[in-house]
Protein backbone atom coordinates (compact mmCIF):
# COMPACT_ATOMS: atom_id res chain seq x y z
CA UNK A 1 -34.08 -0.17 -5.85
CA UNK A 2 -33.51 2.98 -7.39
CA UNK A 3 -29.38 2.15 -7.86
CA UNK A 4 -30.05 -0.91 -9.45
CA UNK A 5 -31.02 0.46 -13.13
CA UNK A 6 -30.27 -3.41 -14.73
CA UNK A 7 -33.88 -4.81 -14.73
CA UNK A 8 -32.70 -8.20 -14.97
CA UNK A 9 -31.06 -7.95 -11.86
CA UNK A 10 -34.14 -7.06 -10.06
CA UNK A 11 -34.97 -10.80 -9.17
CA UNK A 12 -31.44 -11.23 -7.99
CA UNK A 13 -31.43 -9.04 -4.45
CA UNK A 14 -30.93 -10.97 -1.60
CA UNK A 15 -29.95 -10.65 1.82
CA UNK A 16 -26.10 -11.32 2.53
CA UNK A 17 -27.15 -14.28 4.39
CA UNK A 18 -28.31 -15.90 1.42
CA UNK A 19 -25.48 -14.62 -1.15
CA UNK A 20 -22.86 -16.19 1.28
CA UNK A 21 -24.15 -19.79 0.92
CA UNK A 22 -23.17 -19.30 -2.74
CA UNK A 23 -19.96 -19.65 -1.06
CA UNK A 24 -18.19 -23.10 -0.97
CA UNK A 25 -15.58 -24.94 0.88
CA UNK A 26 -11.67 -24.44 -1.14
CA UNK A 27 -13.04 -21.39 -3.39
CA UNK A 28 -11.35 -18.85 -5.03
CA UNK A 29 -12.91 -14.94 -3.89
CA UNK A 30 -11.72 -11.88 -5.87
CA UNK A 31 -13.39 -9.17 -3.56
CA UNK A 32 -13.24 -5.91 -3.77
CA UNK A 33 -11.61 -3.60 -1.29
CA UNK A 34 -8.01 -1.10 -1.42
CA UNK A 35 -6.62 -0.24 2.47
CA UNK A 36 -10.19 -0.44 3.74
CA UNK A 37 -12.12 1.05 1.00
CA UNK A 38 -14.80 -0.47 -1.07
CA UNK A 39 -14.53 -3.57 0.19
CA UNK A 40 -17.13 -6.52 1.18
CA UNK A 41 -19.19 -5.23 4.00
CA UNK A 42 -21.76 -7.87 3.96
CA UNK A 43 -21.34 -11.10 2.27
CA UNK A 44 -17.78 -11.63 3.63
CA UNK A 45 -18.61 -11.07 7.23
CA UNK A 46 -21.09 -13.66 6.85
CA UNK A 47 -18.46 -16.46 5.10
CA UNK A 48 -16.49 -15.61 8.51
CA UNK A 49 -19.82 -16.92 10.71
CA UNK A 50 -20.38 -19.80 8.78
CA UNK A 51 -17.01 -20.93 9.44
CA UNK A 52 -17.55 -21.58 12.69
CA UNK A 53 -20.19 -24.13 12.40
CA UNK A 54 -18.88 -25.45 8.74
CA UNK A 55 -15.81 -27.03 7.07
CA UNK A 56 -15.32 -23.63 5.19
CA UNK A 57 -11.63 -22.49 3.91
CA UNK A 58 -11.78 -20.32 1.17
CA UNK A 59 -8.40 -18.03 -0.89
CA UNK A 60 -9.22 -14.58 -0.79
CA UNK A 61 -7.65 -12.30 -3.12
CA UNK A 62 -8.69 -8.27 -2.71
CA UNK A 63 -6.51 -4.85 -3.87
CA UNK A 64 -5.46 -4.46 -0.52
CA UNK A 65 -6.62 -4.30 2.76
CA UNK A 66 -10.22 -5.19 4.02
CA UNK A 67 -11.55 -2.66 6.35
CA UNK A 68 -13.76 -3.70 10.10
CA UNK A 69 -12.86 -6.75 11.18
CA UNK A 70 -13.62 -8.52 8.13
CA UNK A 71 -9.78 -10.12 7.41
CA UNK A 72 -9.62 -10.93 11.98
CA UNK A 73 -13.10 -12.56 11.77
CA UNK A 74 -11.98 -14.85 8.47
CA UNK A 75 -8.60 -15.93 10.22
CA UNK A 76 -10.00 -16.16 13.75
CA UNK A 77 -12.60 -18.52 12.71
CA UNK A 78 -10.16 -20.28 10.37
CA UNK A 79 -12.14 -19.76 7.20
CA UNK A 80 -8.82 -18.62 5.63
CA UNK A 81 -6.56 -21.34 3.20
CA UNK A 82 -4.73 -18.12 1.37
CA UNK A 83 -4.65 -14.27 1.63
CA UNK A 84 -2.77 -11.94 -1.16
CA UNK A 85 -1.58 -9.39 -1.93
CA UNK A 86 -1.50 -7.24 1.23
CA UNK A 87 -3.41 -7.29 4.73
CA UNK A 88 -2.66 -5.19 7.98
CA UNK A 89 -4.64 -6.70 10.38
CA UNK A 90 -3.23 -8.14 13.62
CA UNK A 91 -5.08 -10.87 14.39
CA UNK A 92 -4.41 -12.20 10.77
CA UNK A 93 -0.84 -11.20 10.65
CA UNK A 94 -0.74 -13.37 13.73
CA UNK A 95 -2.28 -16.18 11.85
CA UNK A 96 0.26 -15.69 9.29
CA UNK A 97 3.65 -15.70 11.24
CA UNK A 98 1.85 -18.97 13.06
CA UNK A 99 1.24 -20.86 9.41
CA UNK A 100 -2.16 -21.04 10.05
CA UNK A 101 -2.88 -18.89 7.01
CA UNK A 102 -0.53 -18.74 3.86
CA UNK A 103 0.34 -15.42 2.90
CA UNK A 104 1.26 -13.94 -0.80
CA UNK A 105 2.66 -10.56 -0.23
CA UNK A 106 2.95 -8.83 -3.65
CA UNK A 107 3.90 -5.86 -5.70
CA UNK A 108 0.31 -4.48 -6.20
CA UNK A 109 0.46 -3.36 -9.44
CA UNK A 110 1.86 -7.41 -10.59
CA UNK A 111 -1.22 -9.12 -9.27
CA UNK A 112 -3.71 -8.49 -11.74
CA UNK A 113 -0.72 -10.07 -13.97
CA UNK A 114 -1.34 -13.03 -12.43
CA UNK A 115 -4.72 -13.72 -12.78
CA UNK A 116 -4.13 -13.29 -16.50
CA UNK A 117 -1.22 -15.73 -16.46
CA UNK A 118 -2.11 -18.37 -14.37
CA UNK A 119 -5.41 -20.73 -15.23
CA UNK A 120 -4.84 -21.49 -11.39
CA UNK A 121 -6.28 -18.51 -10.07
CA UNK A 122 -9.60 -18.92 -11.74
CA UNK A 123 -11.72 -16.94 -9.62
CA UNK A 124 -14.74 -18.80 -8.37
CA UNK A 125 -16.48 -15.68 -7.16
CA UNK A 126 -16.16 -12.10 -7.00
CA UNK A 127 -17.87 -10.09 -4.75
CA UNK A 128 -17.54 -6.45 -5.87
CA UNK A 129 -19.32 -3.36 -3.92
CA UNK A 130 -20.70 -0.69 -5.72
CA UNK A 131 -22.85 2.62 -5.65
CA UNK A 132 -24.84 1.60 -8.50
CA UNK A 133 -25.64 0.01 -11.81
CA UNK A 134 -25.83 1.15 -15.14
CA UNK A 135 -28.40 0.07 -17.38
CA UNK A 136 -26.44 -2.30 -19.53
CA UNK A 137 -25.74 -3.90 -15.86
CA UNK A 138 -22.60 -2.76 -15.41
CA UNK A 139 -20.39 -1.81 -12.24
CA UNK A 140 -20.19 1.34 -10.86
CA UNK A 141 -17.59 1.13 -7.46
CA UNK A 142 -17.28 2.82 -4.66
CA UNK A 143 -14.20 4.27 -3.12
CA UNK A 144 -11.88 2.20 -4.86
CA UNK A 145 -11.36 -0.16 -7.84
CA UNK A 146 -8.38 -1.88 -6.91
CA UNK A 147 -7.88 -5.21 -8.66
CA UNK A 148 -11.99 -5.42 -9.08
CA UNK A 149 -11.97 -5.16 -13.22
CA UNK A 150 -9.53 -7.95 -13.46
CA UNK A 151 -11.55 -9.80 -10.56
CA UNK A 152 -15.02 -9.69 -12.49
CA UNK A 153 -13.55 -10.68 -15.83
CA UNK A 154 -11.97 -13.69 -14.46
CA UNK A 155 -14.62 -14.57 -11.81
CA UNK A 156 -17.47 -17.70 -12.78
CA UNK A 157 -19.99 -15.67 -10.59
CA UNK A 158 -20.28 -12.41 -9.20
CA UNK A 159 -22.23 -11.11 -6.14
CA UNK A 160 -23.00 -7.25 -5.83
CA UNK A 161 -22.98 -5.48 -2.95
CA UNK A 162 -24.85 -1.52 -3.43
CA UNK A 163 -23.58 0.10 -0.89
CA UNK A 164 -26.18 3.48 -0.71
CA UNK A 165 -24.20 5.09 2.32
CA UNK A 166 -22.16 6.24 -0.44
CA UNK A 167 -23.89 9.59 -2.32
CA UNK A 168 -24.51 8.27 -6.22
CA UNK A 169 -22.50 11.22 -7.23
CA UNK A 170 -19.69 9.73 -6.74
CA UNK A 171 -20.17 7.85 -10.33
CA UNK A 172 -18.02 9.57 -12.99
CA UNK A 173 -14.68 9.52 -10.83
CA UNK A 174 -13.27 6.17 -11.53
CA UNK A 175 -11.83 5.29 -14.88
CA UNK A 176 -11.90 1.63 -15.67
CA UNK A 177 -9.77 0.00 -18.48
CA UNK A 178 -8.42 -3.35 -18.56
CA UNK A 179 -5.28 -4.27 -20.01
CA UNK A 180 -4.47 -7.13 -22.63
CA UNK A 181 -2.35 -10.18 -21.52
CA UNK A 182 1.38 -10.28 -21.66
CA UNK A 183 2.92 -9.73 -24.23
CA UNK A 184 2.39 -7.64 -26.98
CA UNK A 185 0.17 -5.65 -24.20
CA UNK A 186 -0.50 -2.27 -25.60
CA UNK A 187 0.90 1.32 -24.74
CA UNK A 188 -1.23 2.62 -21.22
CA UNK A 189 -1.90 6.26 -22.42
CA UNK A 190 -1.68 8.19 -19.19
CA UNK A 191 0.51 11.27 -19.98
CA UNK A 192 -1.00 13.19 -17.20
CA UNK A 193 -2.56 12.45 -13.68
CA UNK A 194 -5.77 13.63 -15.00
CA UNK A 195 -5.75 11.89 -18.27
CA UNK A 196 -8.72 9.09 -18.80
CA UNK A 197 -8.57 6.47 -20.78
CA UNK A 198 -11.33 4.18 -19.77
CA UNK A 199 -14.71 3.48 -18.87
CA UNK A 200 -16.89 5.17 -15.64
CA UNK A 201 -17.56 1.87 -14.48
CA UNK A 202 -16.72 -1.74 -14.86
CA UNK A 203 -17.96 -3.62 -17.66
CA UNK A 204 -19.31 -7.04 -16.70
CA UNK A 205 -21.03 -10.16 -18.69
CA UNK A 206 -24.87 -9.58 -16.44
CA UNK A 207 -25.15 -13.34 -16.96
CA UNK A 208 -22.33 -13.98 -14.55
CA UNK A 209 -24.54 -12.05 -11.60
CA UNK A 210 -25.70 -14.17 -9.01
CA UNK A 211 -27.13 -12.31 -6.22
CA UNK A 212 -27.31 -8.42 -5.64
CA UNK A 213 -27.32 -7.70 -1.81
CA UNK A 214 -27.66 -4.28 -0.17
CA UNK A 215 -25.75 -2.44 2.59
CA UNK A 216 -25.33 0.77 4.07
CA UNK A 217 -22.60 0.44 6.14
CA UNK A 218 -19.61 3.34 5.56
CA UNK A 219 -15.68 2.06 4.94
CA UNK A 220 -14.01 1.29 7.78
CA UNK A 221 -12.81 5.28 9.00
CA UNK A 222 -8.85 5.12 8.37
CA UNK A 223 -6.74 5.94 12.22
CA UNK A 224 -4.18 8.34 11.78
CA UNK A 225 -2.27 9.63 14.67
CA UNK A 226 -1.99 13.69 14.61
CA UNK A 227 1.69 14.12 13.19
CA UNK A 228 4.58 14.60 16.15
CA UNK A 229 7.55 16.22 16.75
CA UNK A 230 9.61 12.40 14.69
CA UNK A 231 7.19 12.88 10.93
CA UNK A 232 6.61 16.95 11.20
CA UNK A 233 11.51 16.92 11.18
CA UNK A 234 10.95 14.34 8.68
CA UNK A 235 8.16 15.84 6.36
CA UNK A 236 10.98 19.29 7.36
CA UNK A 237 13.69 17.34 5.94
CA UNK A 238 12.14 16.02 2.99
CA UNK A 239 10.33 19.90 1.99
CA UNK A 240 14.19 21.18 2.58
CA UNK A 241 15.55 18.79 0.00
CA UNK A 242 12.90 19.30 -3.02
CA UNK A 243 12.93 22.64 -2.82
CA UNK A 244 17.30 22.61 -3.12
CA UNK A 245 16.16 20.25 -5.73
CA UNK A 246 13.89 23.37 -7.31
CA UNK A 247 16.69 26.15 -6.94
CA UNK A 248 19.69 23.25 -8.63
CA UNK A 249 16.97 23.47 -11.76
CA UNK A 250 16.13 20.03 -11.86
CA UNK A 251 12.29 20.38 -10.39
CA UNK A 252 9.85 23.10 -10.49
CA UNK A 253 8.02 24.72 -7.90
CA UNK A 254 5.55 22.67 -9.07
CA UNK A 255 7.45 19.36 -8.73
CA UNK A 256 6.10 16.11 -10.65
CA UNK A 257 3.41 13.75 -9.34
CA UNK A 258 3.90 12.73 -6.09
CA UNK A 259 3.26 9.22 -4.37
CA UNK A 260 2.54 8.52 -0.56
CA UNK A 261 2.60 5.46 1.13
CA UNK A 262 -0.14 4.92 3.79
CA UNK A 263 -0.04 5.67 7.55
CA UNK A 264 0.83 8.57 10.00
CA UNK A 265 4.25 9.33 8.50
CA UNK A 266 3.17 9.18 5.19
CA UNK A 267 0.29 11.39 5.92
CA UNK A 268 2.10 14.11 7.75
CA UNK A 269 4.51 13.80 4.82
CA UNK A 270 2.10 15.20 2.61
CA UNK A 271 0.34 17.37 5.17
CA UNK A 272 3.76 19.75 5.00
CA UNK A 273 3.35 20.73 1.82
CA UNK A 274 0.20 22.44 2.69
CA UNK A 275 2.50 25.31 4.09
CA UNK A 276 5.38 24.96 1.71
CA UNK A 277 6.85 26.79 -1.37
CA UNK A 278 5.15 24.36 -3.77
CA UNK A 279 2.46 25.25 -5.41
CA UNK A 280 -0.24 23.50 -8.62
CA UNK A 281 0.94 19.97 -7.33
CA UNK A 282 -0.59 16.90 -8.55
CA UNK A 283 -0.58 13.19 -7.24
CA UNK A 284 -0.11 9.69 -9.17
CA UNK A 285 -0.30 7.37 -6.40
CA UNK A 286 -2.36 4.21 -4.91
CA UNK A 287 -4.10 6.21 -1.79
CA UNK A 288 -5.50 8.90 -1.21
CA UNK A 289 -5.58 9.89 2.68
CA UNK A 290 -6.69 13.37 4.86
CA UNK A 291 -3.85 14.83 3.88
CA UNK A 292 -4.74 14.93 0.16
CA UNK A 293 -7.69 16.76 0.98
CA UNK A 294 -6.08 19.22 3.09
CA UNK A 295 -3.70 19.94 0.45
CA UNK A 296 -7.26 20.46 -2.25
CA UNK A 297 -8.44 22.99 0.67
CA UNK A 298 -5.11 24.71 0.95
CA UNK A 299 -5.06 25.24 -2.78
CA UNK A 300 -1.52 23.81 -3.18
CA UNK A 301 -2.99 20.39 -4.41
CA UNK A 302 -4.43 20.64 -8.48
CA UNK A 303 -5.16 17.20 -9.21
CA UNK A 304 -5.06 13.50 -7.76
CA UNK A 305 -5.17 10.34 -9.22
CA UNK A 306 -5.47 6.94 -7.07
CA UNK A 307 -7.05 3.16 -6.51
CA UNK A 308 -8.52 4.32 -3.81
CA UNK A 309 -9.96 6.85 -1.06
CA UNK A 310 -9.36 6.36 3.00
CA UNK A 311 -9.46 8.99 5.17
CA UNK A 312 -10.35 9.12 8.70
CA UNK A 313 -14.32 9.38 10.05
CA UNK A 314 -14.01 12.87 9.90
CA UNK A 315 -12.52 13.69 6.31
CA UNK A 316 -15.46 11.49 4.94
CA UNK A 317 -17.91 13.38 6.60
CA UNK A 318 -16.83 16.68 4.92
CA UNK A 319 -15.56 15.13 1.60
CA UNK A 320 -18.63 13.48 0.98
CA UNK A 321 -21.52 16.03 2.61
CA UNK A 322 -19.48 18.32 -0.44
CA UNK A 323 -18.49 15.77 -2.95
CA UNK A 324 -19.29 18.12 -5.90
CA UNK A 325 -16.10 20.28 -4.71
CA UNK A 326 -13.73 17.56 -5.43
CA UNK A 327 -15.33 15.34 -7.50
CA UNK A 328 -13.63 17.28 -11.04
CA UNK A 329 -10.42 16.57 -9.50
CA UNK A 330 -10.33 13.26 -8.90
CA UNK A 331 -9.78 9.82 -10.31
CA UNK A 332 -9.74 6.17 -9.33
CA UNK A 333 -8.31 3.79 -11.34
CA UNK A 334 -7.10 0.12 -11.16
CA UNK A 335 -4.32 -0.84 -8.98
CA UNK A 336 -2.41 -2.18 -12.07
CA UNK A 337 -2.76 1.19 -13.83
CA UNK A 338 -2.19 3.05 -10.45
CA UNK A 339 0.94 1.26 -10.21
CA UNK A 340 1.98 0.59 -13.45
CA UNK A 341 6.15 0.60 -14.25
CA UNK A 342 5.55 2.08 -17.51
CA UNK A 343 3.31 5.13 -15.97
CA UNK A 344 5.05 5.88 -13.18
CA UNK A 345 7.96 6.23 -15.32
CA UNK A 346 6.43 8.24 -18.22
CA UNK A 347 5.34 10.97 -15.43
CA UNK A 348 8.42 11.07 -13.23
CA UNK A 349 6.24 10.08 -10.21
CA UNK A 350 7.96 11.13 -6.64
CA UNK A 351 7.45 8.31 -4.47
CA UNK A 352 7.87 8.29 -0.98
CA UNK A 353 6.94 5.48 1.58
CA UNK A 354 8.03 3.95 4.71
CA UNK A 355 10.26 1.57 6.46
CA UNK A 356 10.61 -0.57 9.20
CA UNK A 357 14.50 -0.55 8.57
CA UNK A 358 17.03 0.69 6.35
CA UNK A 359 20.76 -0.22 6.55
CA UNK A 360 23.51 2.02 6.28
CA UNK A 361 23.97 0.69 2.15
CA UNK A 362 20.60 1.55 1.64
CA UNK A 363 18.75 -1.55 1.68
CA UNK A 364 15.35 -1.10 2.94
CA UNK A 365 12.99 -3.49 5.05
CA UNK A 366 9.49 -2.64 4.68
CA UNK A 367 7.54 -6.06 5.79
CA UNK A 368 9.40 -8.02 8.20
CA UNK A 369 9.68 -7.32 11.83
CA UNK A 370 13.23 -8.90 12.88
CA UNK A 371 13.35 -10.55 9.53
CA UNK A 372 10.40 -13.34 10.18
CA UNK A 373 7.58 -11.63 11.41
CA UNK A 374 5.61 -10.30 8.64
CA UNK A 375 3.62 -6.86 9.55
CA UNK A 376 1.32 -5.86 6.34
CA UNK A 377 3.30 -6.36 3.09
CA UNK A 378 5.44 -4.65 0.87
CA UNK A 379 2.16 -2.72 -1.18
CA UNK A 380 3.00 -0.43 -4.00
CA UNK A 381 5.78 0.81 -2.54
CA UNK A 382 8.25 -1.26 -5.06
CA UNK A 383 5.91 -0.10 -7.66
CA UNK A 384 7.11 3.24 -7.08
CA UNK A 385 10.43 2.93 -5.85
CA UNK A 386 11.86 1.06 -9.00
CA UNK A 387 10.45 3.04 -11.72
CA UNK A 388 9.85 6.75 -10.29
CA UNK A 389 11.93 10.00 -10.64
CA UNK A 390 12.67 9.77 -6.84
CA UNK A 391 12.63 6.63 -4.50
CA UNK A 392 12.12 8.29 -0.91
CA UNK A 393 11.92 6.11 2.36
CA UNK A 394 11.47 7.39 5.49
CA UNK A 395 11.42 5.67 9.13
CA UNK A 396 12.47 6.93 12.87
CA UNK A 397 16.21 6.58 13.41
CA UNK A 398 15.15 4.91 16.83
CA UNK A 399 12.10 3.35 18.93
CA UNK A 400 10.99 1.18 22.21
CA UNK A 401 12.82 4.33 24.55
CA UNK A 402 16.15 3.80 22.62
CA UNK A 403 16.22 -0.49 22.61
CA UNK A 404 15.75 -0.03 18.68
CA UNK A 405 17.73 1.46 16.05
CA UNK A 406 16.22 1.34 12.34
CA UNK A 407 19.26 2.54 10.92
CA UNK A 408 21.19 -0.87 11.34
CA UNK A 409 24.89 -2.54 9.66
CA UNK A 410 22.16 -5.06 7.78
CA UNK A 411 18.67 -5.32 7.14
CA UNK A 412 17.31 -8.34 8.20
CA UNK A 413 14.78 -8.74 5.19
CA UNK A 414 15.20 -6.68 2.39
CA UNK A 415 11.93 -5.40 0.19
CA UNK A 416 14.06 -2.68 -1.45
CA UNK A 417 17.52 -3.13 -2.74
CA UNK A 418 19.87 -0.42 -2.32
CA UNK A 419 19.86 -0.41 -6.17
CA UNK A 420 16.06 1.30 -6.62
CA UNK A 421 16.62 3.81 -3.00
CA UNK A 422 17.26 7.30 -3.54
CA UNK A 423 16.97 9.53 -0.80
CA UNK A 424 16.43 7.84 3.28
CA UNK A 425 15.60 10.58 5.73
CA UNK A 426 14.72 9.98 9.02
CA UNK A 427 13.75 12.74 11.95
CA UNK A 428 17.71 12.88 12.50
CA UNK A 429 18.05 14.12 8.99
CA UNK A 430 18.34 13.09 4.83
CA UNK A 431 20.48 11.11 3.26
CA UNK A 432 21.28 11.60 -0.65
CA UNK A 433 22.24 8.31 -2.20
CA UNK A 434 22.34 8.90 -5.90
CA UNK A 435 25.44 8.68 -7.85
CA UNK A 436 27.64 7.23 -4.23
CA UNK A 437 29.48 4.29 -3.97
CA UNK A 438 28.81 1.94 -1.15
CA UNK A 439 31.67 2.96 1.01
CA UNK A 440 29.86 6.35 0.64
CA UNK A 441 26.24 5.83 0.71
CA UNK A 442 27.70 4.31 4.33
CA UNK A 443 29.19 7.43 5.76
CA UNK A 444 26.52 9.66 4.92
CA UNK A 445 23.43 7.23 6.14
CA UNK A 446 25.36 7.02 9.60
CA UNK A 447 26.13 10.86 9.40
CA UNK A 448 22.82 11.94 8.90
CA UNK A 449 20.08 9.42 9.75
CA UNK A 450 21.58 7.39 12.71
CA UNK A 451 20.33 8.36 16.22
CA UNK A 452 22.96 10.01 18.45
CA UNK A 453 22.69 7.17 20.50
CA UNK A 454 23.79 4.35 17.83
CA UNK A 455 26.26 6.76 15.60
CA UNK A 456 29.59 5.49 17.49
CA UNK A 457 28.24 2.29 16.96
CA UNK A 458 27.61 1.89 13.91
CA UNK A 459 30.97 3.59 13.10
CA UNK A 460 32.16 1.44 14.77
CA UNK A 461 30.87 -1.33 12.90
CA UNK A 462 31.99 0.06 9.54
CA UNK A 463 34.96 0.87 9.93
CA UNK A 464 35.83 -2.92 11.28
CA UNK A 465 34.10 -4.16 8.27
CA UNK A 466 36.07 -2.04 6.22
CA UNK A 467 39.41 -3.51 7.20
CA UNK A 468 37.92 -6.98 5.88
CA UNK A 469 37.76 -5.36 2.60
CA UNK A 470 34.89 -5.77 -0.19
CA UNK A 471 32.99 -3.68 -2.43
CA UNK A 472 30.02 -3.63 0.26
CA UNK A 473 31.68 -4.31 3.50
CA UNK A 474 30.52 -6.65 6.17
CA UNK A 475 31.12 -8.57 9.10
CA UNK A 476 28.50 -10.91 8.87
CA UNK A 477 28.79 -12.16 12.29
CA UNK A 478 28.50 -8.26 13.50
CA UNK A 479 26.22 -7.14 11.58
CA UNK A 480 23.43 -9.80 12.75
CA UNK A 481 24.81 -9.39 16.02
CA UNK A 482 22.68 -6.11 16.56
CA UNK A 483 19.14 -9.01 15.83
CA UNK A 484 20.52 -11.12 18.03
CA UNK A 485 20.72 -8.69 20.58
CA UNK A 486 17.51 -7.44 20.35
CA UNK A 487 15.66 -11.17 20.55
CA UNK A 488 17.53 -12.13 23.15
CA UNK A 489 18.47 -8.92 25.27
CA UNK A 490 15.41 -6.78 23.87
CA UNK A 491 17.70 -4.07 22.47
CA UNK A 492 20.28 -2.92 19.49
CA UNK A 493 22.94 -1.86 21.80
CA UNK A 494 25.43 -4.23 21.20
CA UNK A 495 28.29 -4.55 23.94
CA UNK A 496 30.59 -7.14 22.51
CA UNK A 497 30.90 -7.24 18.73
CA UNK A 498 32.75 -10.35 19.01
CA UNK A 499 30.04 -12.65 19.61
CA UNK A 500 32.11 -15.77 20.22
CA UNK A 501 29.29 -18.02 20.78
CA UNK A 502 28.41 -18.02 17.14
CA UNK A 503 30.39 -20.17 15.17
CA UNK A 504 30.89 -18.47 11.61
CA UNK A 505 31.85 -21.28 9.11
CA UNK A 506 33.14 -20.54 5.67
């Protein structure tokens, strides 16, 4: 009882049995949680059960991603009406692209907007985790804080979950502020990654606590694949052009903040700098993976700022068996302060994130599989590619033994307009899109990030649309040709452009 310090709550603990039944059919949950980390281990899992014996469908909102099984057992056992902003599990994604769940995908730094604008989204309950309470009864998270402040202000009730697998050091790395409504909001004062501006913890009215409940189970342990021959060329690639960037004079060896998406490329992305020229690097960003503690070992890596930490099973075990080495350099914050325009822009954040498909304009598909079939959600990644120094996406030029090309005439769902892309690099090579027209950004995507095996054809392509004129050429009929193909041949390599049997109207 020792993390509990709030007297008052004393009378509260309960087991998460007995918090869930607070739970009721059509409610709103703000829970806590950021690509796996801090999230509900305990009182959601048990809303999941009761759904299979009870008319239960509840909206749950989170930061990001819940970790276990948490987000499968909800949809599986259809105690899901609504999920937002951002999931990546796959039985719920199936649930999704089957409408048996709706599905908000968001910017993650606009949803904490929302709550503030729409009456709505009144949150019912929020169920926060923590690694302890303050005396005045106040929050103390975990290993994120994702869109938990915002959560807790707007929530009726709010059930605690202390989780004490976490060590209790980890209180003084999180800096909580949050922000007025729109407009009139006022100036966010983060002029550095390591500049505070909040609170330790999460300020909460104590009469709004309804149950306390106790776990000890770890975050789910992130699964990153060991980086291959594709993400080491592309992490090459992307080293190669920053440091040109250093000798033109407009960097220093010491860059400007950098961002990372989540996932093996992203993480092998940042795991090259660990043997690069760059050196006293920070990070402004919304995760914090392995690699961002590789980079604090190596000595390259000053300072990070995030919403959250997940790393693999291993990482944890060494980060927090020696928290006290990194704790001084690290800072969580809310996702709409990670990720907010205005600070991102101040600091001249480098963002670089992933795609399932770019086209050769540099338009940018981050969520949809074959334009329909959503994967996880678009994240932070517009966050960062709209209002940073450099917009960086990177993807394979090809996959499925060659059926696949992610360089493609047209994206079939676009996340990112070629308007906010900078730089696309793939293992093939990089592509530098500032300042070019889109009759050039064309030449050079094909040149230098189209597989071998789909250059000609996409050539090809181009220069037929080309003849048809247009500041952006297309062929319309050709350019979704190359989907077409895929659903109904399984690949990209298209043999007849002129694809008589579809009847283009004007």
């Amino acid at each position: 009882m020792q993390r509990v310090k709030y007297s008052a709550y004393l009378d509260k603990i309960q087991s998460p049995e007995k918090a869930a039944i607070l739970i009721k059919n059509h409610h709103i949950l703000g829970v806590s949680g950021f690509t796996k980390a801090g999230d509900s281990k305990a009182v959601l899992p048990q809303v999941a059960k009761r759904a299979l014996f009870e008319d239960l469908k509840v909206t749950v909102m989170s930061g990001a991603s819940l970790g276990y099984n948490t987000d499968a057992d909800l949809a599986k056992n259809g105690a899901l009406y609504k999920r937002m902003p951002f999931q990546a599990d796959p039985t719920l994604r199936k649930s999704i692209n089957n409408h048996e769940v709706l599905y908000v995908d968001q910017h993650l730094g606009q949803t904490a907007d929302m709550f503030q604008k729409i009456d709505k989204f009144k949150i019912d309950i929020a169920i926060i985790e923590a690694v302890s309470i303050t005396e005045e009864g106040y929050i103390v998270p975990t290993t994120s804080i994702g869109n938990s402040p915002i959560f807790a202000e707007n929530a009726d009730k709010i059930i605690i979950e202390i989780n004490t697998t976490f060590p209790e050091s980890l209180e003084g790395i999180h800096d909580v502020k949050v922000l007025k409504k729109q407009p009139n909001r006022e100036v966010i004062p983060v002029l550095e990654s390591d500049t505070r501006i909040g609170d330790p913890f999460i300020k909460i009215d104590p009469a709004k606590v309804v149950a306390v409940v106790y776990t000890e189970l770890p975050d789910s342990p992130a699964v990153i694949a060991a980086p291959d021959e594709k993400t080491k060329a592309i992490s090459e690639h992307i080293l190669k052009f920053l440091e040109n960037e250093v000798e033109e004079g407009r960097l220093t060896e010491s860059l400007l903040p950098l961002q990372a998406g989540i996932g093996k490329t992203a993480n092998a992305i940042l795991s090259g700098f660990t043997n690069s020229k760059f050196k006293n690097l920070t990070m402004y960003s919304e995760v914090l993976q392995d690699s961002t503690f590789e980079l604090f070992d190596s000595g390259k890596l000053l300072f990070a700022s995030a919403s959250s930490m997940t790393v693999t099973e291993g990482c944890s075990k060494k980060v927090f068996s020696n928290f006290e080495a990194y704790k001084d350099k690290l800072l969580l914050r809310p996702q709409n302060i990670s990720n907010a325009a205005e600070v991102i822009n101040r600091l001249g954040v480098i963002g670089i994130n992933t795609a399932i498909e770019v086209d050769i304009y540099g338009n940018v598909n981050s969520t949809h599989i074959a334009g329909t079939k959503m994967m996880n959600g678009i994240g932070g990644s517009g966050d960062f590619a709209r209002n940073g120094y450099l917009s960086i996406f990177a993807c394979p030029s090809m996959s499925k033994e060659g059926r696949i090309s992610h360089v493609v005439p047209m994206v079939s769902h676009t996340d990112h307009s070629e308007h906010d892309v900078d730089i696309l690099v793939t293992e093939q090579g990089l592509a530098d899109l500032r300042g070019l027209a889109p009759i050039e950004r064309a030449r050079v995507v094909i040149e230098n990030c189209a597989h071998p095996e789909y250059k000609a054809q996409l050539l090809e392509y181009f220069e037929d649309a080309y003849k048809l004129g247009g500041h952006t050429p297309h062929s319309l009929e050709k350019a979704f040709a190359w989907h077409m193909q895929l659903k109904t041949e399984g690949t990209m390599k298209v043999k007849d452009y002129a694809c008589n049997e579809i009847e283009v109207k004007a």
